[in-house]
C-alpha atoms as a PDB file:
ATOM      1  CA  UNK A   1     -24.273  57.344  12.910  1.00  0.00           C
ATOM      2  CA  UNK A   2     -22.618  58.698  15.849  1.00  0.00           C
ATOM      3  CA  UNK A   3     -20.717  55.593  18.583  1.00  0.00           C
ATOM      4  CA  UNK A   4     -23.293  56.281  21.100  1.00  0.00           C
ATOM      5  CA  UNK A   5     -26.621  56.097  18.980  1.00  0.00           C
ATOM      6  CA  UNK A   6     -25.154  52.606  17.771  1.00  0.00           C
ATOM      7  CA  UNK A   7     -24.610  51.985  21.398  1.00  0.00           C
ATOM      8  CA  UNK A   8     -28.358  52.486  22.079  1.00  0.00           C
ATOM      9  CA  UNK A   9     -29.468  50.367  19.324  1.00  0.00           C
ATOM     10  CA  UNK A  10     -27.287  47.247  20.521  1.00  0.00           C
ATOM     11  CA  UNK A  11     -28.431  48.125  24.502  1.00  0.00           C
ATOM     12  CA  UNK A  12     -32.438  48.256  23.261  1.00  0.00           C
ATOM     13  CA  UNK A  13     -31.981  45.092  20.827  1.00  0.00           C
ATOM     14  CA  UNK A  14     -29.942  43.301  24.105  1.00  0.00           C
ATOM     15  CA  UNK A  15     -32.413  44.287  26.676  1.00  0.00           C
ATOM     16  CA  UNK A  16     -35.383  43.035  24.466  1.00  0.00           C
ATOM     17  CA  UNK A  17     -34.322  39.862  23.102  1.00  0.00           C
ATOM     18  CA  UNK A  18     -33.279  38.827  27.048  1.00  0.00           C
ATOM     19  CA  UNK A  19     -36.570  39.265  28.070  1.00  0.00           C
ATOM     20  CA  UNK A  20     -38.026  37.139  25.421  1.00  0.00           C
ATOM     21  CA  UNK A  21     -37.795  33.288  25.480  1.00  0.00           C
ATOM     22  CA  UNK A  22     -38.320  33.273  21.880  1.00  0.00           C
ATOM     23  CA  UNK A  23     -35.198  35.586  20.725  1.00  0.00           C
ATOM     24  CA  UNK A  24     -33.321  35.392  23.367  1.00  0.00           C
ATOM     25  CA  UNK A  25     -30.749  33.156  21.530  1.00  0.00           C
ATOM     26  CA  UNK A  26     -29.458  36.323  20.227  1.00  0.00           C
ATOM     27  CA  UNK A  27     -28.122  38.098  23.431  1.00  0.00           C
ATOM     28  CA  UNK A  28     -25.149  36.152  23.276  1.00  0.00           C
ATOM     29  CA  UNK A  29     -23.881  38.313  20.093  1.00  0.00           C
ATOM     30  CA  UNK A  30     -25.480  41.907  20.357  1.00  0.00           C
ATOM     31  CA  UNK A  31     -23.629  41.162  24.055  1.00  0.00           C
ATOM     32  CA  UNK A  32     -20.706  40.499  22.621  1.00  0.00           C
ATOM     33  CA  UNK A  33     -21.061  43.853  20.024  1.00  0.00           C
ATOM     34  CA  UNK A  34     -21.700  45.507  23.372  1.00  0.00           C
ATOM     35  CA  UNK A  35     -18.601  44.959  24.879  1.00  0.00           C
ATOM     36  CA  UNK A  36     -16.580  45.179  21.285  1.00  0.00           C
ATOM     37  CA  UNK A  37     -18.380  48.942  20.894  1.00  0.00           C
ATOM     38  CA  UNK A  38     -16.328  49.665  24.034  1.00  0.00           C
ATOM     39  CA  UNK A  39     -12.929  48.656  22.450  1.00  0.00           C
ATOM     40  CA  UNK A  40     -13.903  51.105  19.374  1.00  0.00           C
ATOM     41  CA  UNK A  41     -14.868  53.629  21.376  1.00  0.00           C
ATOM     42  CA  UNK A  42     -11.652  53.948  23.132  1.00  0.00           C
ATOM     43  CA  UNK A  43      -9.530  53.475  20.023  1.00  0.00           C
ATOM     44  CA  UNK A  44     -11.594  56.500  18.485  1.00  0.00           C
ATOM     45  CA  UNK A  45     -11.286  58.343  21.822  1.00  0.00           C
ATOM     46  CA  UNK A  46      -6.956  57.900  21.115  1.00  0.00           C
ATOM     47  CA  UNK A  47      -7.353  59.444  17.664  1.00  0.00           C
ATOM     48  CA  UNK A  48      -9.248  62.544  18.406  1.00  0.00           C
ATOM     49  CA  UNK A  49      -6.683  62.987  21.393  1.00  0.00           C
ATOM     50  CA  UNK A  50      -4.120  62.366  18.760  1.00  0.00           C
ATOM     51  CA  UNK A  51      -6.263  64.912  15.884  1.00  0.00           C
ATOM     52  CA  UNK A  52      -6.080  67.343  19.142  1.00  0.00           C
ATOM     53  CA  UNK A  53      -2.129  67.468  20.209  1.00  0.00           C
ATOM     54  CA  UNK A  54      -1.136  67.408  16.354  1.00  0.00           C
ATOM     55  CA  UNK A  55      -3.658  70.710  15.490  1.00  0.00           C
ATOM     56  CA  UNK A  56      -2.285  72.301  18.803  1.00  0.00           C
ATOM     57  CA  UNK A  57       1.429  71.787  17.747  1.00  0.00           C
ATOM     58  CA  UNK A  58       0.624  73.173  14.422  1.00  0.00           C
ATOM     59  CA  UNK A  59      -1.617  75.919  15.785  1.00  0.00           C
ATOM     60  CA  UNK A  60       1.795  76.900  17.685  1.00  0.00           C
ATOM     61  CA  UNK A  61       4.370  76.478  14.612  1.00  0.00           C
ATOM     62  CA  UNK A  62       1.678  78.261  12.745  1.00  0.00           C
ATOM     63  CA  UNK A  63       2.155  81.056  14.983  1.00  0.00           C
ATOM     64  CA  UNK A  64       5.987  81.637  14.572  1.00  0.00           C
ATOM     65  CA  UNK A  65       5.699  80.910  10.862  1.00  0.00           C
ATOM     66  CA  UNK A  66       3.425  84.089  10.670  1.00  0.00           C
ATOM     67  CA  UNK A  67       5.917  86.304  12.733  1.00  0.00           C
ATOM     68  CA  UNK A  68       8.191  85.280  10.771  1.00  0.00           C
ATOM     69  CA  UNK A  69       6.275  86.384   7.404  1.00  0.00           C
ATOM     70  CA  UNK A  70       5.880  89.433   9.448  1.00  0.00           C
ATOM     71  CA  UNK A  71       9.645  90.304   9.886  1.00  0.00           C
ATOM     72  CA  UNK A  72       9.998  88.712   6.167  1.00  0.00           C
ATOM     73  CA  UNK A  73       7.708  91.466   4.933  1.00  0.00           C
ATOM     74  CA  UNK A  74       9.666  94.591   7.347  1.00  0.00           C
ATOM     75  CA  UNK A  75      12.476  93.475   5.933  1.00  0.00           C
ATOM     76  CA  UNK A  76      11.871  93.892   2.180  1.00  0.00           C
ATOM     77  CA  UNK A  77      10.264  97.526   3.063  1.00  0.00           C
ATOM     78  CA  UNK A  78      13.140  98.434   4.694  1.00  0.00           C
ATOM     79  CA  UNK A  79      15.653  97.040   2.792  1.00  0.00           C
ATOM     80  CA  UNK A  80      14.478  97.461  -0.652  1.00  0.00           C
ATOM     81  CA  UNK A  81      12.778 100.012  -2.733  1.00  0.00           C
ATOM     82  CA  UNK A  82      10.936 100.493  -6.575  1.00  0.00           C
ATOM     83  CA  UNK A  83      10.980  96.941  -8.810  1.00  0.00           C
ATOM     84  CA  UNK A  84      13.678  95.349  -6.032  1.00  0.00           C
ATOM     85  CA  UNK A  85      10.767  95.711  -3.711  1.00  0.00           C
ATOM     86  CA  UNK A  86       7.548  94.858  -5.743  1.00  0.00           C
ATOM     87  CA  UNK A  87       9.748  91.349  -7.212  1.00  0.00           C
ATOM     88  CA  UNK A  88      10.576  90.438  -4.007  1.00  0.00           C
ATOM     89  CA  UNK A  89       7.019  90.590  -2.394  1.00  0.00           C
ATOM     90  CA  UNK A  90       5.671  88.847  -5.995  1.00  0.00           C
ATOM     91  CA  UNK A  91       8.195  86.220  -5.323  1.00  0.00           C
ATOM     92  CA  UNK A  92       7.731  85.801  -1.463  1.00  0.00           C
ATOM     93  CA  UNK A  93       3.826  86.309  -1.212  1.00  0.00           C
ATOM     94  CA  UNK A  94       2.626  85.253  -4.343  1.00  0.00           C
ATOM     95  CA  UNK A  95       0.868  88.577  -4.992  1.00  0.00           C
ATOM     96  CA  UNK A  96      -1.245  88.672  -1.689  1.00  0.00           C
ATOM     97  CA  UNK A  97      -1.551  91.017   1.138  1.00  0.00           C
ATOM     98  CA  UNK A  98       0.393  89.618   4.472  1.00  0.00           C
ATOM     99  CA  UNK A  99      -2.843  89.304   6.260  1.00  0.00           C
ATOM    100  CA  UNK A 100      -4.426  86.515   3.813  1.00  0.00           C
ATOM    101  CA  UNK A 101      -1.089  84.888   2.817  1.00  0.00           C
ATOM    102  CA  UNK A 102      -0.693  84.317   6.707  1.00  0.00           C
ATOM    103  CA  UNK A 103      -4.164  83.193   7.144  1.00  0.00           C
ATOM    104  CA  UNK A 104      -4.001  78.970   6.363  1.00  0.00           C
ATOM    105  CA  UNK A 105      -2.816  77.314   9.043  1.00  0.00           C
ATOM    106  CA  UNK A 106       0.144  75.716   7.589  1.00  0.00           C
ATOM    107  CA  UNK A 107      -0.696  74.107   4.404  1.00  0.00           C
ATOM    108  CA  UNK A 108      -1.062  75.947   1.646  1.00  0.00           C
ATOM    109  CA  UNK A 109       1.176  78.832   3.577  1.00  0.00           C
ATOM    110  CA  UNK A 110       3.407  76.226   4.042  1.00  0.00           C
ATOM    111  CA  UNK A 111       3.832  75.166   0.714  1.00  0.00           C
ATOM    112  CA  UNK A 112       4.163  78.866  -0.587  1.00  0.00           C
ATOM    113  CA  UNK A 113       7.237  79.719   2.001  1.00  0.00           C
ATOM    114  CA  UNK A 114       8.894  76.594   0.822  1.00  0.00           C
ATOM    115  CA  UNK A 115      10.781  78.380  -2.058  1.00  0.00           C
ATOM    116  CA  UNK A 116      11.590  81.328   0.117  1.00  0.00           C
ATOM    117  CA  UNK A 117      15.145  80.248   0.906  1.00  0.00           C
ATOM    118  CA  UNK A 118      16.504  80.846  -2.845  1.00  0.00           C
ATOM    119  CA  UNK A 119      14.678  84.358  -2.680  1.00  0.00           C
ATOM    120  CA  UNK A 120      16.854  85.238  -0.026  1.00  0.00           C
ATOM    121  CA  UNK A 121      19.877  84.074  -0.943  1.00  0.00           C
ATOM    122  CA  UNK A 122      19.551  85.891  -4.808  1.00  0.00           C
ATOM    123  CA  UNK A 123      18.566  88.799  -3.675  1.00  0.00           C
ATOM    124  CA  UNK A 124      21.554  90.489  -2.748  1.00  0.00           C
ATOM    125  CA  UNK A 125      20.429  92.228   0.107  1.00  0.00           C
ATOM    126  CA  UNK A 126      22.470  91.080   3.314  1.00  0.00           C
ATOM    127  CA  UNK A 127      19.440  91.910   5.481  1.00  0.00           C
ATOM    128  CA  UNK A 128      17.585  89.298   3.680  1.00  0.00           C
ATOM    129  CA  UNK A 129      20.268  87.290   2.998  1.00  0.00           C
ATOM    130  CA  UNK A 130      20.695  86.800   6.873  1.00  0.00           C
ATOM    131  CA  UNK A 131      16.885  85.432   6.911  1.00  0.00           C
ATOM    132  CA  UNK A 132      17.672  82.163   5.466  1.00  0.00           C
ATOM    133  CA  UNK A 133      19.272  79.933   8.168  1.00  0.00           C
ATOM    134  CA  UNK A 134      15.998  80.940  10.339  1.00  0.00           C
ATOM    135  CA  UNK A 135      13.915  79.810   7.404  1.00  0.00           C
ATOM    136  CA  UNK A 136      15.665  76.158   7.625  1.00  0.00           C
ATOM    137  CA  UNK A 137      14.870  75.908  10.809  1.00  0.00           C
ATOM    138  CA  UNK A 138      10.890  77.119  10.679  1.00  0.00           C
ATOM    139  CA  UNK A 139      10.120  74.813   7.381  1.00  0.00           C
ATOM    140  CA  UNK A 140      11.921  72.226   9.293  1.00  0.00           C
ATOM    141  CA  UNK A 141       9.658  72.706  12.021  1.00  0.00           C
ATOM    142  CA  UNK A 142       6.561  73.330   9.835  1.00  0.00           C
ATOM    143  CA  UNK A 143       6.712  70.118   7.375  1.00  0.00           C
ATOM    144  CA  UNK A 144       7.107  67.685  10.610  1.00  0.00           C
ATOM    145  CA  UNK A 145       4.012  69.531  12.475  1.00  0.00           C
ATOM    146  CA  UNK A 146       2.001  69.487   9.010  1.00  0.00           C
ATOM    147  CA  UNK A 147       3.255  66.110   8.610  1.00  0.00           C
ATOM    148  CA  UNK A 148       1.931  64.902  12.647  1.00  0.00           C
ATOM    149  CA  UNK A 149      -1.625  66.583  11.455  1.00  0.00           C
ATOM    150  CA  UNK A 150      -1.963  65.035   8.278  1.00  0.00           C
ATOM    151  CA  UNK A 151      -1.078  61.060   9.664  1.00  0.00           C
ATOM    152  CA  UNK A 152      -3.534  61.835  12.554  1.00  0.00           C
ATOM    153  CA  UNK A 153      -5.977  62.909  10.333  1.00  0.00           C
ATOM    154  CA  UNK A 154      -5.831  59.966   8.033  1.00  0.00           C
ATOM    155  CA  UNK A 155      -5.963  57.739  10.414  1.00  0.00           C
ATOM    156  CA  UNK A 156      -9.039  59.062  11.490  1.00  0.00           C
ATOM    157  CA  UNK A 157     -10.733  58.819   7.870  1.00  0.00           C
ATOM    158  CA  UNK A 158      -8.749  55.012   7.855  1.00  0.00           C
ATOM    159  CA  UNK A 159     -10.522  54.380  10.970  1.00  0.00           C
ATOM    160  CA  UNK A 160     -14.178  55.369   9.764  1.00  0.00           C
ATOM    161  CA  UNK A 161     -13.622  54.719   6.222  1.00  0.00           C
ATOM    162  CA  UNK A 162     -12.072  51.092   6.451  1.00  0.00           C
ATOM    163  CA  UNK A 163     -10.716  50.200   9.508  1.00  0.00           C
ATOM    164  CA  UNK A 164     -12.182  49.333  12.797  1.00  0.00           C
ATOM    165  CA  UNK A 165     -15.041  51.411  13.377  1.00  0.00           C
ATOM    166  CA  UNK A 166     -16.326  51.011   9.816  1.00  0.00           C
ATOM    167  CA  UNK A 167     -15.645  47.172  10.590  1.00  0.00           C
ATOM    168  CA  UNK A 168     -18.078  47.422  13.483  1.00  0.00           C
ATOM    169  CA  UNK A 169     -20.915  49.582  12.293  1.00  0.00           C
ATOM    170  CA  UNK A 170     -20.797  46.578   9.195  1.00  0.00           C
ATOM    171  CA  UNK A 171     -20.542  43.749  11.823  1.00  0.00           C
ATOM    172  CA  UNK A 172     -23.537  45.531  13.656  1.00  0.00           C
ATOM    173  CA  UNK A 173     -25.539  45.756  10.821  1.00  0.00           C
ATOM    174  CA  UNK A 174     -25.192  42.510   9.472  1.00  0.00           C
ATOM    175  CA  UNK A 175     -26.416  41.015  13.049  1.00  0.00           C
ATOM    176  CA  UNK A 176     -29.518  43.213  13.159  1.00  0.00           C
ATOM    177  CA  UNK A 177     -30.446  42.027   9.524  1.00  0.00           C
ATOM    178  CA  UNK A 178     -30.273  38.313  10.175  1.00  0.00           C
ATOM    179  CA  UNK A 179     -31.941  39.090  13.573  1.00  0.00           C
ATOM    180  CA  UNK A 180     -34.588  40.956  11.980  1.00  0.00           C
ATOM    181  CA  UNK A 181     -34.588  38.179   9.282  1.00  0.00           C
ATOM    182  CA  UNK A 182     -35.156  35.560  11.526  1.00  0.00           C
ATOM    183  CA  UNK A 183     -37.697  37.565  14.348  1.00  0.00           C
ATOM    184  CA  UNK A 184     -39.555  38.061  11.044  1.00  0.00           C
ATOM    185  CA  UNK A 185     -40.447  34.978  10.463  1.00  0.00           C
ATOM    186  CA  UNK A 186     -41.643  33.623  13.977  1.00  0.00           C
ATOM    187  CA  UNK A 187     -45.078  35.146  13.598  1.00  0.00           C
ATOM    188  CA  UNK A 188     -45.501  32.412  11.093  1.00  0.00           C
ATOM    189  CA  UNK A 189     -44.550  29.649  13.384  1.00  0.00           C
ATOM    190  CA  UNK A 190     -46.226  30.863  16.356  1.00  0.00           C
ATOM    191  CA  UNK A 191     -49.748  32.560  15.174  1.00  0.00           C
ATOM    192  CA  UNK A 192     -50.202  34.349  18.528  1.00  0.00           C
ATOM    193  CA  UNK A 193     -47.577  36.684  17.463  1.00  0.00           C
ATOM    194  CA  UNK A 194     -48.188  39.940  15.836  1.00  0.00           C
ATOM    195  CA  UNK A 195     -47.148  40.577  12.273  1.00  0.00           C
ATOM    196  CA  UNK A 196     -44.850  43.353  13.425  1.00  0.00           C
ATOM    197  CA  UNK A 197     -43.757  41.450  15.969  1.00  0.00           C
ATOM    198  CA  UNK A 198     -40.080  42.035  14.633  1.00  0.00           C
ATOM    199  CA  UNK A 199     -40.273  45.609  14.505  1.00  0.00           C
ATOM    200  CA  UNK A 200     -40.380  45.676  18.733  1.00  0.00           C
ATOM    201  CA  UNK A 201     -36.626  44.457  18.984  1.00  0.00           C
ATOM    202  CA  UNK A 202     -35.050  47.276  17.240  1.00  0.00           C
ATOM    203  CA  UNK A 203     -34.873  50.966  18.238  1.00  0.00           C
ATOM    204  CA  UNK A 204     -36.908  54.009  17.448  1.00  0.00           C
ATOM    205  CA  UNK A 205     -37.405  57.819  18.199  1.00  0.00           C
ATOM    206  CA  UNK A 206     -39.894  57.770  21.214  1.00  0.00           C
ATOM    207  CA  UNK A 207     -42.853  59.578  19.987  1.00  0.00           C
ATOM    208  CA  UNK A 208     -43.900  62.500  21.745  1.00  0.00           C
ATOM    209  CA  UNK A 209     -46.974  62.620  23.891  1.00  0.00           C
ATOM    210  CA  UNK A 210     -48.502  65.918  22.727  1.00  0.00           C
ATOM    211  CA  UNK A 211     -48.249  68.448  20.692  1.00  0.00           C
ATOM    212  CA  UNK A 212     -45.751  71.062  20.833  1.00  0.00           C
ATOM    213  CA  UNK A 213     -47.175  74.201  23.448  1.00  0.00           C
ATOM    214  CA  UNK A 214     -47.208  77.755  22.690  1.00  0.00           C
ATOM    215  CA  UNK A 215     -43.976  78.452  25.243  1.00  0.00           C
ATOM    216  CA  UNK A 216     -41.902  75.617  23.487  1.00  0.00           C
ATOM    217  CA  UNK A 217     -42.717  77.174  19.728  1.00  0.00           C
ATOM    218  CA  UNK A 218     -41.384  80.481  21.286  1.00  0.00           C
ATOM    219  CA  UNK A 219     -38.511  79.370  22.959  1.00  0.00           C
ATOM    220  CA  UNK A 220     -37.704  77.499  19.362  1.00  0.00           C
ATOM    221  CA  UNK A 221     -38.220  81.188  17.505  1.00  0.00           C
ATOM    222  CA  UNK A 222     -36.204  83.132  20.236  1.00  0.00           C
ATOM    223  CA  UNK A 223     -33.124  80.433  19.774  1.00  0.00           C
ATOM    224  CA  UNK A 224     -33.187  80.724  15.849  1.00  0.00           C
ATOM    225  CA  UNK A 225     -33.379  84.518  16.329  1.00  0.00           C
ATOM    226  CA  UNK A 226     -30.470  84.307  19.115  1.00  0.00           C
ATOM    227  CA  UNK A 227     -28.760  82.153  16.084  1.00  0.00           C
ATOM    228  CA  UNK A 228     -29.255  84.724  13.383  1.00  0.00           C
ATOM    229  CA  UNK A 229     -28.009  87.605  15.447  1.00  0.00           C
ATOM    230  CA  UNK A 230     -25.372  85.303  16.240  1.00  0.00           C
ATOM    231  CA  UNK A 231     -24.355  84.930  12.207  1.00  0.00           C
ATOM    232  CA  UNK A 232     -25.431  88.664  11.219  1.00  0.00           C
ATOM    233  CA  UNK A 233     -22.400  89.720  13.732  1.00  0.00           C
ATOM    234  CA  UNK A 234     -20.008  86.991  12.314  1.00  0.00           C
ATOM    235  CA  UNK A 235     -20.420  88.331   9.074  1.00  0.00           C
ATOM    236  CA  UNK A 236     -20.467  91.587   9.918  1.00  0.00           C
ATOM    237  CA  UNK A 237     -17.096  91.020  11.129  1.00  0.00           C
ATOM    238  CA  UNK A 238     -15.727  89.381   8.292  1.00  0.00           C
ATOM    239  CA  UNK A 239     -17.182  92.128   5.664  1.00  0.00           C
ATOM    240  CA  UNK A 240     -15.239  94.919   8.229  1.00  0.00           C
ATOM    241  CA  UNK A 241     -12.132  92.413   7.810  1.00  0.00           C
ATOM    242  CA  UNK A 242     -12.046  92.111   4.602  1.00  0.00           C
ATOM    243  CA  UNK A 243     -12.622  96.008   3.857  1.00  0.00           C
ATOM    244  CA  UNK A 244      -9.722  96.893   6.649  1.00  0.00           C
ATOM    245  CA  UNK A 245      -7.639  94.351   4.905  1.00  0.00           C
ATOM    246  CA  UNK A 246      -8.467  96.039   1.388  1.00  0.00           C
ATOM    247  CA  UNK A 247      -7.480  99.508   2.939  1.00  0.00           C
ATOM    248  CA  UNK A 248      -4.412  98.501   4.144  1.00  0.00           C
ATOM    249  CA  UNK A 249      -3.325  96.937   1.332  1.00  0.00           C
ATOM    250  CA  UNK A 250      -4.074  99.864  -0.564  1.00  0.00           C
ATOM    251  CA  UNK A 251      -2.096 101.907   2.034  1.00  0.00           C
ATOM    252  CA  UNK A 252       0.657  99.973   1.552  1.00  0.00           C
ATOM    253  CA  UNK A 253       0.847 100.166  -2.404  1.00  0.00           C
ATOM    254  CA  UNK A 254       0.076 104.177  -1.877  1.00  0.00           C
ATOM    255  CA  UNK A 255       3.324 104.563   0.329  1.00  0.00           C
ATOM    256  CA  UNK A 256       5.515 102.248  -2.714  1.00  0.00           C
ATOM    257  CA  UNK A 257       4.055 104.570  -5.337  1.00  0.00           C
ATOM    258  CA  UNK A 258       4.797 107.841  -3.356  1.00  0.00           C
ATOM    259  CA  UNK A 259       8.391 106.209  -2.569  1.00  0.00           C
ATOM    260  CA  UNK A 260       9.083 105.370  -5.619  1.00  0.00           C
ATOM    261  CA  UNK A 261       8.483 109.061  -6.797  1.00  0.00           C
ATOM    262  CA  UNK A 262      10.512 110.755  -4.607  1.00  0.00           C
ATOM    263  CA  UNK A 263      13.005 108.513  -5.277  1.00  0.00           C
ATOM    264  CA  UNK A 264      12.799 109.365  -8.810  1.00  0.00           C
ATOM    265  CA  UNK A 265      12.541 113.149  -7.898  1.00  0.00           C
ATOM    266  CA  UNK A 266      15.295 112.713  -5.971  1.00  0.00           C
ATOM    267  CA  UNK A 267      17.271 111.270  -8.708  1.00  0.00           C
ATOM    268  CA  UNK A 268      16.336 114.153 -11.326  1.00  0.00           C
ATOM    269  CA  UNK A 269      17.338 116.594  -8.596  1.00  0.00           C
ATOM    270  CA  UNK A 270      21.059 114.923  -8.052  1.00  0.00           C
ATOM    271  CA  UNK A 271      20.906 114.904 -12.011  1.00  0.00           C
ATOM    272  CA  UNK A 272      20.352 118.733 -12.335  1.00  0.00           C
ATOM    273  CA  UNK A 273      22.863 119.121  -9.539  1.00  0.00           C
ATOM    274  CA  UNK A 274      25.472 117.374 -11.012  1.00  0.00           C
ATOM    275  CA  UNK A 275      24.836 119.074 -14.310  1.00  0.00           C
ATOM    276  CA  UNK A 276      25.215 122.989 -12.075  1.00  0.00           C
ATOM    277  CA  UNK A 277      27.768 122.043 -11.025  1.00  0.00           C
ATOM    278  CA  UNK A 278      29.619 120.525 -14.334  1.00  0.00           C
ATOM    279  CA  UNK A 279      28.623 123.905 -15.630  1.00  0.00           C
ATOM    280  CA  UNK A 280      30.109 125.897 -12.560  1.00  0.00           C
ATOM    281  CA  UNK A 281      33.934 124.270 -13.766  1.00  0.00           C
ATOM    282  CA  UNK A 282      34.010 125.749 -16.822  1.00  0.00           C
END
């Protein structure tokens, strides 16, 4: 349950026990949970503020860690060619295109580019070798924003899970029971009461007054059409994603294959020209 429906509940169980001599030695504590709820809500308010600067600094590291997997992956294509290519991206992206290796935000990514620093430094290309001092600095950078998201987000689960909020919704509940324990039994003492005379202290859905009209039942239809159009697109999207993701990583292992041949063409052809002209000296 949500802060403000438990802030309802304590306001309707307040306002009714007041206005009854009978219970009314309970407003003291659901008054008192009243003006506790406040103190929770503000501590919960601190965390999601807290949640929301630590997933916009990692939203923004995120961002130069993926340019940099960008000019990672340039570099290698430039710099490299036949198995010295193809180990390098195995060893850098883990055999995935750029596009979904780049995709977690931090995390996983993070964890994968840790390593990344030794595949510079071995592989002999000075172009890549030059890419490890700005590596440092970006994993640097990376494991304290991943580390800011990960304490904010545990203290949130803390918070619900043990701490105070899961304190109060247990402190709440164990007032309404012995309220409800006690209201319970008053019909007994005082046989003017009615049976359910409990059941009037504690919240429930209004129900509604009619039935629902013909407009409202159309409105309803037109919203969960609005909603399905809505998802249709979305996936939509994400099939054409995924298929201009498959192409271009197809494009990209096309161009190494062609590259590779005409390097090996070339290579024949400097063979059979150094063999001409062996034969032309003697």
């Amino acid at each position: 349950m949500g802060l403000f429906s438990t802030l309802r509940e304590i306001l309707y169980t307040l306002s009714r026990v007041t206005e009854d001599p009978l219970a009314v030695s309970f407003a003291p504590s659901f008054d008192t949970l009243r003006v506790e709820w406040k103190d929770v809500l503000l501590e919960e308010i601190d965390i999601l503020e807290g949640i929301a600067r630590a997933d916009a600094t990692a939203d923004k590291v995120d961002v130069t860690i993926d340019a940099f997997a960008t000019k990672t992956s340039r570099a290698v294509d430039d710099n490299s060619a036949g198995p010295t290519r193809k180990r390098l991206r195995q060893a850098l992206f883990k055999g995935k295109p750029l596009s979904k290796f780049s995709r977690p935000v931090l995390g996983s990514q993070l964890d994968a580019m840790t390593d990344w620093g030794s595949t510079f430094a071995g592989s002999g290309i000075s172009q890549i070798v030059d890419l490890v001092s700005e590596h440092e600095q970006l994993m640097i950078a990376g494991k304290q924003a991943d580390d800011k998201r990960k304490a904010a987000l545990k203290r949130n689960r803390d918070f619900r899970d043990i701490g105070r909020r899961k304190q109060f919704i247990d402190k709440l509940n164990a007032k309404r029971q012995e309220a409800a324990g006690v209201l319970a039994k008053l019909p007994f003492e005082h046989p003017h009461l009615a049976s359910n005379y409990a059941d009037g202290f504690f919240a429930r859905e209004a129900p509604r007054d009619d039935e629902p009209t013909i407009d409202e039942v159309k409105e309803t239809i037109l919203t969960l059409e609005a909603r399905l159009v809505e998802h249709r697109a979305q996936l939509e999207r994400l099939e054409d994603e995924a298929e201009a993701e498959r192409q271009a990583e197809a494009a990209r292992l096309a161009q190494a294959t062609q590259a590779d041949e005409l390097e090996a063409q070339a290579k024949a052809l400097l063979e059979q020209a150094a063999e001409l002209k062996k034969r032309a000296k003697k």
